[in-house]
Protein backbone atom coordinates (compact mmCIF):
# COMPACT_ATOMS: atom_id res chain seq x y z
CA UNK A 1 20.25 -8.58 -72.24
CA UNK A 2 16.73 -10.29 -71.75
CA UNK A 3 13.62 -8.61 -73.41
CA UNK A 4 10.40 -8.14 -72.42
CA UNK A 5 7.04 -9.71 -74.68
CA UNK A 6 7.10 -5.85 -76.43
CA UNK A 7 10.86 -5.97 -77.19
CA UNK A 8 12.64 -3.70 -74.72
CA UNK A 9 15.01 -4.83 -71.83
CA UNK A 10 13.27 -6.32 -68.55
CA UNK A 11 14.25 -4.00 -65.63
CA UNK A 12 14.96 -5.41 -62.33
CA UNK A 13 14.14 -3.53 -59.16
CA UNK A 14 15.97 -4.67 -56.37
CA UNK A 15 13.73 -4.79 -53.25
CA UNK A 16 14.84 -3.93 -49.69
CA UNK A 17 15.11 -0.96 -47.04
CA UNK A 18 17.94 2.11 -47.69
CA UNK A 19 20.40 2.57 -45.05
CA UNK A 20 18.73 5.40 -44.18
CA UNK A 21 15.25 4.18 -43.68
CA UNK A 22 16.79 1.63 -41.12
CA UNK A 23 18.49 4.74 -39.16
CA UNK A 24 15.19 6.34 -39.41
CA UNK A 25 13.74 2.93 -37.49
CA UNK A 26 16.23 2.44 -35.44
CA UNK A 27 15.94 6.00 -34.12
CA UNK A 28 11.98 5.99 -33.74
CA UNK A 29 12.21 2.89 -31.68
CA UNK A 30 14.82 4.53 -29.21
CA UNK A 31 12.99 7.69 -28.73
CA UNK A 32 9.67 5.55 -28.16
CA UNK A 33 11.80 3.22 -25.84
CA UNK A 34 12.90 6.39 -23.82
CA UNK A 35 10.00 7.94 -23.25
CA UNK A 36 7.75 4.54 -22.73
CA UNK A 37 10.28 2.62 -20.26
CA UNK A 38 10.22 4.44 -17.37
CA UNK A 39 6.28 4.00 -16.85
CA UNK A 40 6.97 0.25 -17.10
CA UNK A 41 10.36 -0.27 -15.10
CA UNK A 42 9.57 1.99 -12.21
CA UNK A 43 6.68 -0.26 -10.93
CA UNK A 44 7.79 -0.68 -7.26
CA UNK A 45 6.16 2.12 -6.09
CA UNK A 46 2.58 0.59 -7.39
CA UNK A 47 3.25 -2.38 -5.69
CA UNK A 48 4.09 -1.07 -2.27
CA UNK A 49 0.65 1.19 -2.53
CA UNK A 50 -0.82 -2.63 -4.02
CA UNK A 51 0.61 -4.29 -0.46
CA UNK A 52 -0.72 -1.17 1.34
CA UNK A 53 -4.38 -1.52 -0.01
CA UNK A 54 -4.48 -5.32 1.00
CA UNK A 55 -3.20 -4.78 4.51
CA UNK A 56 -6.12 -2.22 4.71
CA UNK A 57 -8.55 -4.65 3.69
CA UNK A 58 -7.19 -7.09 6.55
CA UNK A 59 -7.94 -4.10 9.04
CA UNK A 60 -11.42 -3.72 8.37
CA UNK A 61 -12.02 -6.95 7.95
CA UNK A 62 -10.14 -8.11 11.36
CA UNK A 63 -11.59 -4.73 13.36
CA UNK A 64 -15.52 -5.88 11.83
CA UNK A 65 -14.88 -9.93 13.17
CA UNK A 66 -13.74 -7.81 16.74
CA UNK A 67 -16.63 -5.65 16.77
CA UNK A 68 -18.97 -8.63 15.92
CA UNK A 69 -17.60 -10.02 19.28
CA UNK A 70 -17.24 -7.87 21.11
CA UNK A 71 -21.11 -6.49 20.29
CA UNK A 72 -22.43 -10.17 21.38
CA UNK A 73 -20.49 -9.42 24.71
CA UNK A 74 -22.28 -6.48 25.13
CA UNK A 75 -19.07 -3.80 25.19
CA UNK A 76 -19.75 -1.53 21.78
CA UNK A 77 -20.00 1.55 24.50
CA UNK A 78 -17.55 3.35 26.00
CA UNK A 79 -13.85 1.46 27.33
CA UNK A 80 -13.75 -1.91 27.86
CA UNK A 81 -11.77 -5.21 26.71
CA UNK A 82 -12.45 -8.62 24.74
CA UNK A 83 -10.23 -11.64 25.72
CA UNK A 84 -9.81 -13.72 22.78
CA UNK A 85 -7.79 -17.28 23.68
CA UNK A 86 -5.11 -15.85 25.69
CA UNK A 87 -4.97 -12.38 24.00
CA UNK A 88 -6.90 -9.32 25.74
CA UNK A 89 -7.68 -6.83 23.17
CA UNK A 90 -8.90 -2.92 24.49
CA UNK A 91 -11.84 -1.78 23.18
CA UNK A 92 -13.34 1.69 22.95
CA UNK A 93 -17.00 2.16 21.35
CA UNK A 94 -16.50 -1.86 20.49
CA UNK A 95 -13.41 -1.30 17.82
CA UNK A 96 -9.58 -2.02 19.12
CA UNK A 97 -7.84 1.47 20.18
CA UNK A 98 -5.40 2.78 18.34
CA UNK A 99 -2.80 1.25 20.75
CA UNK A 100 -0.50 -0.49 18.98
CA UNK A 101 0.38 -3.09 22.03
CA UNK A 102 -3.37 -3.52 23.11
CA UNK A 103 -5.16 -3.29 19.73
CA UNK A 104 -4.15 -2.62 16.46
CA UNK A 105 -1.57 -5.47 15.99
CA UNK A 106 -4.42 -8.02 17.24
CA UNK A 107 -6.57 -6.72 14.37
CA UNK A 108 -3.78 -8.49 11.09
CA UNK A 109 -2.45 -11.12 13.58
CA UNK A 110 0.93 -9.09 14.06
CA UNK A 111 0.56 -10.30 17.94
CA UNK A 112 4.58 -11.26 18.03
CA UNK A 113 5.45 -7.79 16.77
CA UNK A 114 6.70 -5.45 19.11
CA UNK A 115 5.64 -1.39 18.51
CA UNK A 116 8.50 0.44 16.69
CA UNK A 117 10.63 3.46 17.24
CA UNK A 118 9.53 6.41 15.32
CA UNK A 119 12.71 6.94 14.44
CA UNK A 120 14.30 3.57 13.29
CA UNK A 121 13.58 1.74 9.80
CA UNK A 122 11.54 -1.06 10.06
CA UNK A 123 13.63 -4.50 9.91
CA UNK A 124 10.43 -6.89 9.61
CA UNK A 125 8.08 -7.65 7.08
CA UNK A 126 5.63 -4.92 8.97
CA UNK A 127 5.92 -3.14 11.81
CA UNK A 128 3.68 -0.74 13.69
CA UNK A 129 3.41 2.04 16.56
CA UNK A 130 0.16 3.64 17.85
CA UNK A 131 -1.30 5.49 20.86
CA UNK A 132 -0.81 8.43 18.88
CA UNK A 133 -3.09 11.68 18.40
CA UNK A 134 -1.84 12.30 14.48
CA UNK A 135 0.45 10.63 12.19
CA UNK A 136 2.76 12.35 9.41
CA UNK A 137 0.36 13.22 7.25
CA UNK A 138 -1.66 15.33 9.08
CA UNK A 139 -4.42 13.07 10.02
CA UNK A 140 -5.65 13.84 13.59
CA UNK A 141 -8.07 12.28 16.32
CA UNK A 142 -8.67 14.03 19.52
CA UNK A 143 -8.49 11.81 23.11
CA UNK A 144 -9.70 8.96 23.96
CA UNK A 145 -9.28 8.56 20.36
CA UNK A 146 -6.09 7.31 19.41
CA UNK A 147 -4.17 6.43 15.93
CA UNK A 148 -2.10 3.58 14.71
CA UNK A 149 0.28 3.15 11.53
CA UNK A 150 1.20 0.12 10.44
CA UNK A 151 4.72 0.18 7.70
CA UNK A 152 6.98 -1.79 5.90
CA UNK A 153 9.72 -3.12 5.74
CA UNK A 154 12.53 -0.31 5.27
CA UNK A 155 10.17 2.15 6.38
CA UNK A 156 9.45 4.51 9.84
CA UNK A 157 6.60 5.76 10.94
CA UNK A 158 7.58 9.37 10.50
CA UNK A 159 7.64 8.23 6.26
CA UNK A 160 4.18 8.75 4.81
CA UNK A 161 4.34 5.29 3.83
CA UNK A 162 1.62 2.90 5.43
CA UNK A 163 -1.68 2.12 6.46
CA UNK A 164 -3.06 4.46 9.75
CA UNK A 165 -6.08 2.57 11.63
CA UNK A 166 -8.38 5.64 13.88
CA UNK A 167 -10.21 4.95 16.74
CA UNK A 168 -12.02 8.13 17.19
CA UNK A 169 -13.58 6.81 20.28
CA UNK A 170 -17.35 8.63 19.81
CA UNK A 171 -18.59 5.38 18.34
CA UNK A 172 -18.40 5.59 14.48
CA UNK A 173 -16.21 2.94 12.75
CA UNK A 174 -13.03 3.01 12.90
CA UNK A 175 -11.23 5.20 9.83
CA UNK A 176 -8.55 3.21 8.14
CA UNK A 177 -6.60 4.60 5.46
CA UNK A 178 -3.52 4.90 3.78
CA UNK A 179 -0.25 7.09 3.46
CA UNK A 180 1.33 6.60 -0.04
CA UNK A 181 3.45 10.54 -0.66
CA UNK A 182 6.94 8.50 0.60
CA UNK A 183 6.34 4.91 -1.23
């Protein structure tokens, strides 16, 4: 047996982790995993509000450049109508109406995109309906005003699941919001 410089034996720890302190690990991760995953894996729902937010930008943006026109051609009062190439576009207080088919789907260049039954899931990338007076989640206008919701794909306009474009029709800029309590 070796000795040590004051004559007794040299002891040798052995150095390492018990079985038990790796269980203990082991099990700390997992709970940690559990309750940390879900905010991480579930991230679908953020993205669809994400894609909802940009297409909202795109409205205002696309009803301001309309406005801007339609201002230098003199018809920001009451009804009227703005042809753009071959496209007429109907105006009320200088904004596009709430129509989908005459307005709203000029706005984000959907112009090839036919309004959607209420009803039916949406099969395109987007898809839209207007010429309404309120939309699923309680947002209302009263007439001329009208209101138009544009969806996704997978989506129908009675889902609150979207971005709604309001005309009010008394002049103020158009209200454009979104609908995120079915994403």
């Amino acid at each position: 047996m070796p000795l040590n410089n004051v004559g007794g034996p040299i002891l040798r720890t052995e150095q390492g982790f018990t079985l038990i302190e790796l269980v203990l690990v082991i099990v700390i991760l997992g709970i940690l995993a559990v309750t940390a995953s879900p905010k991480f894996i579930d991230l679908t729902k953020d993205a669809k509000i994400a894609t909802l937010h940009g297409m909202a930008g795109a409205m205002r943006s696309g009803s301001k450049m309309i406005y801007a026109k339609a201002l230098l051609q003199k018809q920001t009062t009451g009804a009227g109508s703005l042809t753009v190439g071959a496209i007429t576009i109907t105006l009320h207080s200088g904004y596009p109406v709430g129509n989908w088919m005459a307005g709203i789907r000029y706005i984000v260049d959907l112009d090839t995109v036919s309004y959607s039954n209420a009803t039916t899931a949406c099969t395109s990338q987007w898809c839209g309906r207007g010429n309404q007076t309120s939309i699923p989640s309680g947002k209302t206008t009263s007439p001329p005003g009208k209101i138009g919701k544009l969806y996704l794909s997978g989506y129908r306009w009675t889902d609150e699941c979207g971005v709604y474009y309001i005309n009010h029709a008394d002049g103020r800029t158009p209200e454009i919001g979104l609908e995120t309590d079915d994403c």
